[in-house]
Protein backbone atom coordinates (compact mmCIF):
# COMPACT_ATOMS: atom_id res chain seq x y z
CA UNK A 1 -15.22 4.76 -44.20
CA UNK A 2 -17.66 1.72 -43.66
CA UNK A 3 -17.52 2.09 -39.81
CA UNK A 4 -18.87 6.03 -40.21
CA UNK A 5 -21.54 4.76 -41.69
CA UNK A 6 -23.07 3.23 -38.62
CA UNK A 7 -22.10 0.26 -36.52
CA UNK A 8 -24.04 -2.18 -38.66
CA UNK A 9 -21.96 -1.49 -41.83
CA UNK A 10 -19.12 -3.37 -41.14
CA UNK A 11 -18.49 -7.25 -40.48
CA UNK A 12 -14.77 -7.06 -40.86
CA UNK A 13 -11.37 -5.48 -41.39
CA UNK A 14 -8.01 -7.00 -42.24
CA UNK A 15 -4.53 -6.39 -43.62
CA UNK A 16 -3.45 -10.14 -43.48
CA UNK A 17 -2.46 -10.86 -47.21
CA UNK A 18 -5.09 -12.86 -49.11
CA UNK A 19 -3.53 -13.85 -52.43
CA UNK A 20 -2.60 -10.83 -54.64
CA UNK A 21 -4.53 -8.32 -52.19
CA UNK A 22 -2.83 -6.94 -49.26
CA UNK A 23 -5.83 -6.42 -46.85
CA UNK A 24 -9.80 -6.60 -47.22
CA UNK A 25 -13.08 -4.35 -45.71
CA UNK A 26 -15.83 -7.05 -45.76
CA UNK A 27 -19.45 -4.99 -45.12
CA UNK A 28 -21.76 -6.43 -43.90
CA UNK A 29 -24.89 -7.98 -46.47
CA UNK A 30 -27.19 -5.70 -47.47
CA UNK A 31 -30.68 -5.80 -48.81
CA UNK A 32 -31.23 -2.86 -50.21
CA UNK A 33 -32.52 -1.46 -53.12
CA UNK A 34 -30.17 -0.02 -55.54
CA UNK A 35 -30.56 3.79 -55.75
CA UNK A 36 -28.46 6.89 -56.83
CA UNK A 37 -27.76 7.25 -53.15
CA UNK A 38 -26.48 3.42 -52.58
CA UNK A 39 -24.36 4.30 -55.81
CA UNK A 40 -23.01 7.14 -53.47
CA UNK A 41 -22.33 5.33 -50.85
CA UNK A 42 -20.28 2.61 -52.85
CA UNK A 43 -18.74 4.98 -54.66
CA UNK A 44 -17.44 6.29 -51.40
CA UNK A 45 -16.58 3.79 -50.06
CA UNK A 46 -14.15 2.69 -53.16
CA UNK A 47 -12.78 5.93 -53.09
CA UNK A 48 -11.49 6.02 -49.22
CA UNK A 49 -8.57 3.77 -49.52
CA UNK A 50 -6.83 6.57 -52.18
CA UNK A 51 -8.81 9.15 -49.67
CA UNK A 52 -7.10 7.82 -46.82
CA UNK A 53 -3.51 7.47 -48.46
CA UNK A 54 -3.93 11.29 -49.29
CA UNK A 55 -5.07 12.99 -46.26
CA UNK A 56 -2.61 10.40 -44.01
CA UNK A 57 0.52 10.37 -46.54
CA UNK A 58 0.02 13.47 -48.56
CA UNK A 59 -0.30 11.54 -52.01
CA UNK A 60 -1.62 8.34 -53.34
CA UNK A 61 0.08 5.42 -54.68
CA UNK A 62 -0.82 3.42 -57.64
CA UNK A 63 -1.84 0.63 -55.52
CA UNK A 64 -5.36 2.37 -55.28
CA UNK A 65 -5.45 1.41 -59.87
CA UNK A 66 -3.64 0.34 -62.00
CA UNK A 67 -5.42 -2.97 -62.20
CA UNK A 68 -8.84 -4.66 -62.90
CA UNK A 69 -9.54 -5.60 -59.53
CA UNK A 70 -8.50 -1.91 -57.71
CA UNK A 71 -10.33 0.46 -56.13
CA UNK A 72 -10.35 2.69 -58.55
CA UNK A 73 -11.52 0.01 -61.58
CA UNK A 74 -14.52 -0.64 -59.59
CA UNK A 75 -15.53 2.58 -58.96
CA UNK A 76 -15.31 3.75 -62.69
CA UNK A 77 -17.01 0.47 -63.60
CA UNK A 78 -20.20 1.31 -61.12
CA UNK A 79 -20.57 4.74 -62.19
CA UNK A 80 -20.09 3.31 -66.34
CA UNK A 81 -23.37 1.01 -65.00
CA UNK A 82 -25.10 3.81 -63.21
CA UNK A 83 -25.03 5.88 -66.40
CA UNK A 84 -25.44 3.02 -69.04
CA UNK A 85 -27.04 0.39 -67.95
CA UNK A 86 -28.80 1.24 -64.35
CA UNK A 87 -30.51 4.12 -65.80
CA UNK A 88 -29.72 6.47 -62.49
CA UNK A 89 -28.10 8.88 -63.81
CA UNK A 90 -29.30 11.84 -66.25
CA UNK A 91 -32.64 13.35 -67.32
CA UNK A 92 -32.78 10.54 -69.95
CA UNK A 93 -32.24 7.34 -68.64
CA UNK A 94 -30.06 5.19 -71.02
CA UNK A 95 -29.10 1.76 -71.16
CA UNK A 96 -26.19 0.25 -73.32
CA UNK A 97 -25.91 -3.41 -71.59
CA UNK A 98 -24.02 -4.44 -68.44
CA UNK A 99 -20.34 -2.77 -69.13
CA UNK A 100 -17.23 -5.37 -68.69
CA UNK A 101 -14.22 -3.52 -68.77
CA UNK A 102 -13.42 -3.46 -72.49
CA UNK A 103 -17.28 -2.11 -72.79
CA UNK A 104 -16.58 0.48 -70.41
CA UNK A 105 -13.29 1.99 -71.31
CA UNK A 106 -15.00 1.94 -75.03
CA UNK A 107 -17.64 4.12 -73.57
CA UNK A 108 -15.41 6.22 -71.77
CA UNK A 109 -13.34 7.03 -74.59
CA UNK A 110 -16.03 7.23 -77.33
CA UNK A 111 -19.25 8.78 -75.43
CA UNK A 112 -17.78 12.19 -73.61
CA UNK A 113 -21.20 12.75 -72.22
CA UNK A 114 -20.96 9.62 -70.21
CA UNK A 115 -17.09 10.18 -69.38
CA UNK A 116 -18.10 13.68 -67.82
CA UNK A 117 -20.95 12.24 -66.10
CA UNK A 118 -18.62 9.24 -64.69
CA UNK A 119 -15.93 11.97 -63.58
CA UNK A 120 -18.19 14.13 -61.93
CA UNK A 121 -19.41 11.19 -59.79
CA UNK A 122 -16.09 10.07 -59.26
CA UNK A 123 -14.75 13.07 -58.12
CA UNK A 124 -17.48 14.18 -55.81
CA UNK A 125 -17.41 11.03 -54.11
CA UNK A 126 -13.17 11.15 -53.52
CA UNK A 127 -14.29 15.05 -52.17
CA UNK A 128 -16.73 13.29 -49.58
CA UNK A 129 -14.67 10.01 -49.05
CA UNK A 130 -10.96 12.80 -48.03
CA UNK A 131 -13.77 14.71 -46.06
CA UNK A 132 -14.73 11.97 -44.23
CA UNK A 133 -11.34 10.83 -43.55
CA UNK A 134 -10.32 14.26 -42.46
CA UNK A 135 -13.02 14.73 -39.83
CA UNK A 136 -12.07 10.73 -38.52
CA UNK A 137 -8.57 10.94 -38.71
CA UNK A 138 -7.62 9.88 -35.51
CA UNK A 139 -10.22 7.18 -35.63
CA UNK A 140 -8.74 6.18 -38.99
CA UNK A 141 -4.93 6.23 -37.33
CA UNK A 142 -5.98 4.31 -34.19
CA UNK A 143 -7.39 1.76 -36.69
CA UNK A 144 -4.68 1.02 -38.44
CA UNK A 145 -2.17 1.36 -35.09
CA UNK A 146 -4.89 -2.07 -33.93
CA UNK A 147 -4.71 -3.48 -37.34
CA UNK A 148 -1.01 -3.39 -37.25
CA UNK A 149 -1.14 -4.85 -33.68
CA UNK A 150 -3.82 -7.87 -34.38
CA UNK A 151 -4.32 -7.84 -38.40
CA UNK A 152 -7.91 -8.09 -38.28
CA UNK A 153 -11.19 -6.58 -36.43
CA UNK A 154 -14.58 -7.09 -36.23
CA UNK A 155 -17.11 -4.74 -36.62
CA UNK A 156 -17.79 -3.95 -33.39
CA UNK A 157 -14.07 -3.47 -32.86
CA UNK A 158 -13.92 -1.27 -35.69
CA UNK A 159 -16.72 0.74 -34.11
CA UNK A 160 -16.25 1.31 -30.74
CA UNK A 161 -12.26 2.42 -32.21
CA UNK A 162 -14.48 5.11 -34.07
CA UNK A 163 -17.11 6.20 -31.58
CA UNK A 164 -13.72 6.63 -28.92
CA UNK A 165 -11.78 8.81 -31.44
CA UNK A 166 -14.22 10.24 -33.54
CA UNK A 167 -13.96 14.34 -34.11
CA UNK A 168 -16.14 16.25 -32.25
CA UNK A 169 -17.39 17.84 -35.61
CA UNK A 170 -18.20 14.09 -37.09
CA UNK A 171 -20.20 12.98 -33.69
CA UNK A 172 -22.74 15.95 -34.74
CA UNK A 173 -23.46 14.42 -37.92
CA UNK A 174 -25.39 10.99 -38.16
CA UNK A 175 -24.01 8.03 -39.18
CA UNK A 176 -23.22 7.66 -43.18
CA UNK A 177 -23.70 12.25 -43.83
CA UNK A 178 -21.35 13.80 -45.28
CA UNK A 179 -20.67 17.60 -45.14
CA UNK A 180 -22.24 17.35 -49.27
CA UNK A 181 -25.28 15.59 -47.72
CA UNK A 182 -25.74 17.85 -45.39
CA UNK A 183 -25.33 20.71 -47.89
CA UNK A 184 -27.62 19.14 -50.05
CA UNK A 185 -30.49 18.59 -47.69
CA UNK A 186 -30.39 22.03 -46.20
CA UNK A 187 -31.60 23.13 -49.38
């Protein structure tokens, strides 16, 4: 997901088990300002993993929640900030402190408002993240036939895997679109 973002997204790759994780996507730094469109992107990119397990497997496993530390976790906790504490989301900005978990399932479960707003962003990014995945799949699959091979790329590896087995329909669109991008700035 990183790597179809353009070749400067990504410093590494792995699936070599690092204590309770089973693999790790390390991006590379970023300096930029935090917008609803970075919150996007992350959002996206947290999402791929279960993305990917659905569009390659045909379901996803609990491996992408289920904990604190999942994919899933972060994602709802980023979209909790964005709405509560970021003040990026809504007409009315709003800010209810920086949400640690307890905070943020409280919110989620009392404030319905902010739980619609939270699954709305969640879902739409999972839509683009399974889109994306779709339109790379046979980058994604030669990716993970290397990773299985050597356990870890670089980014560069990473990238020239996608550029060589990209779609022809994802080499029209510029790094980091999506299809709801797209959409969005046609109109």
């Amino acid at each position: 997901m990183i790597a179809s973002e353009g070749p400067e997204a990504l410093d590494v790759v792995s699936i070599r088990q690092i204590g309770s994780f089973g693999g790790i996507t390390i991006p590379e730094r970023e300096s930029v300002a935090v917008t609803v469109e970075t919150i996007r992107i992350y959002l996206r990119r947290a999402m791929a993993r279960r993305a990917a397990e659905i569009v390659l497997l045909g379901v996803a496993s609990a491996g992408c929640g289920g904990t604190e530390n999942s994919d899933l976790a972060e994602a709802t906790l980023l979209a909790v900030a964005a709405c509560t504490s970021l003040g990026l989301v809504g007409e009315f900005p709003l800010w209810l402190g920086r949400p640690p978990v307890e905070s943020a399932v409280r919110v989620l479960t009392t404030r319905p408002d902010i739980a619609a707003k939270v699954t709305l962003m969640l879902d739409e990014a999972h839509t683009a993240a399974v889109r994306t995945i779709t339109a790379n799949r046979g980058a994604v699959e030669a990716i993970a036939k290397a990773l299985r091979e050597t356990e870890t790329l670089d980014g560069p590896a990473v990238t020239a895997l996608v550029q060589r087995h990209r779609s022809p329909q994802a080499r029209r669109r510029p790094p980091g679109a999506t299809p709801t991008a797209e959409t969005n700035a046609a109109r």
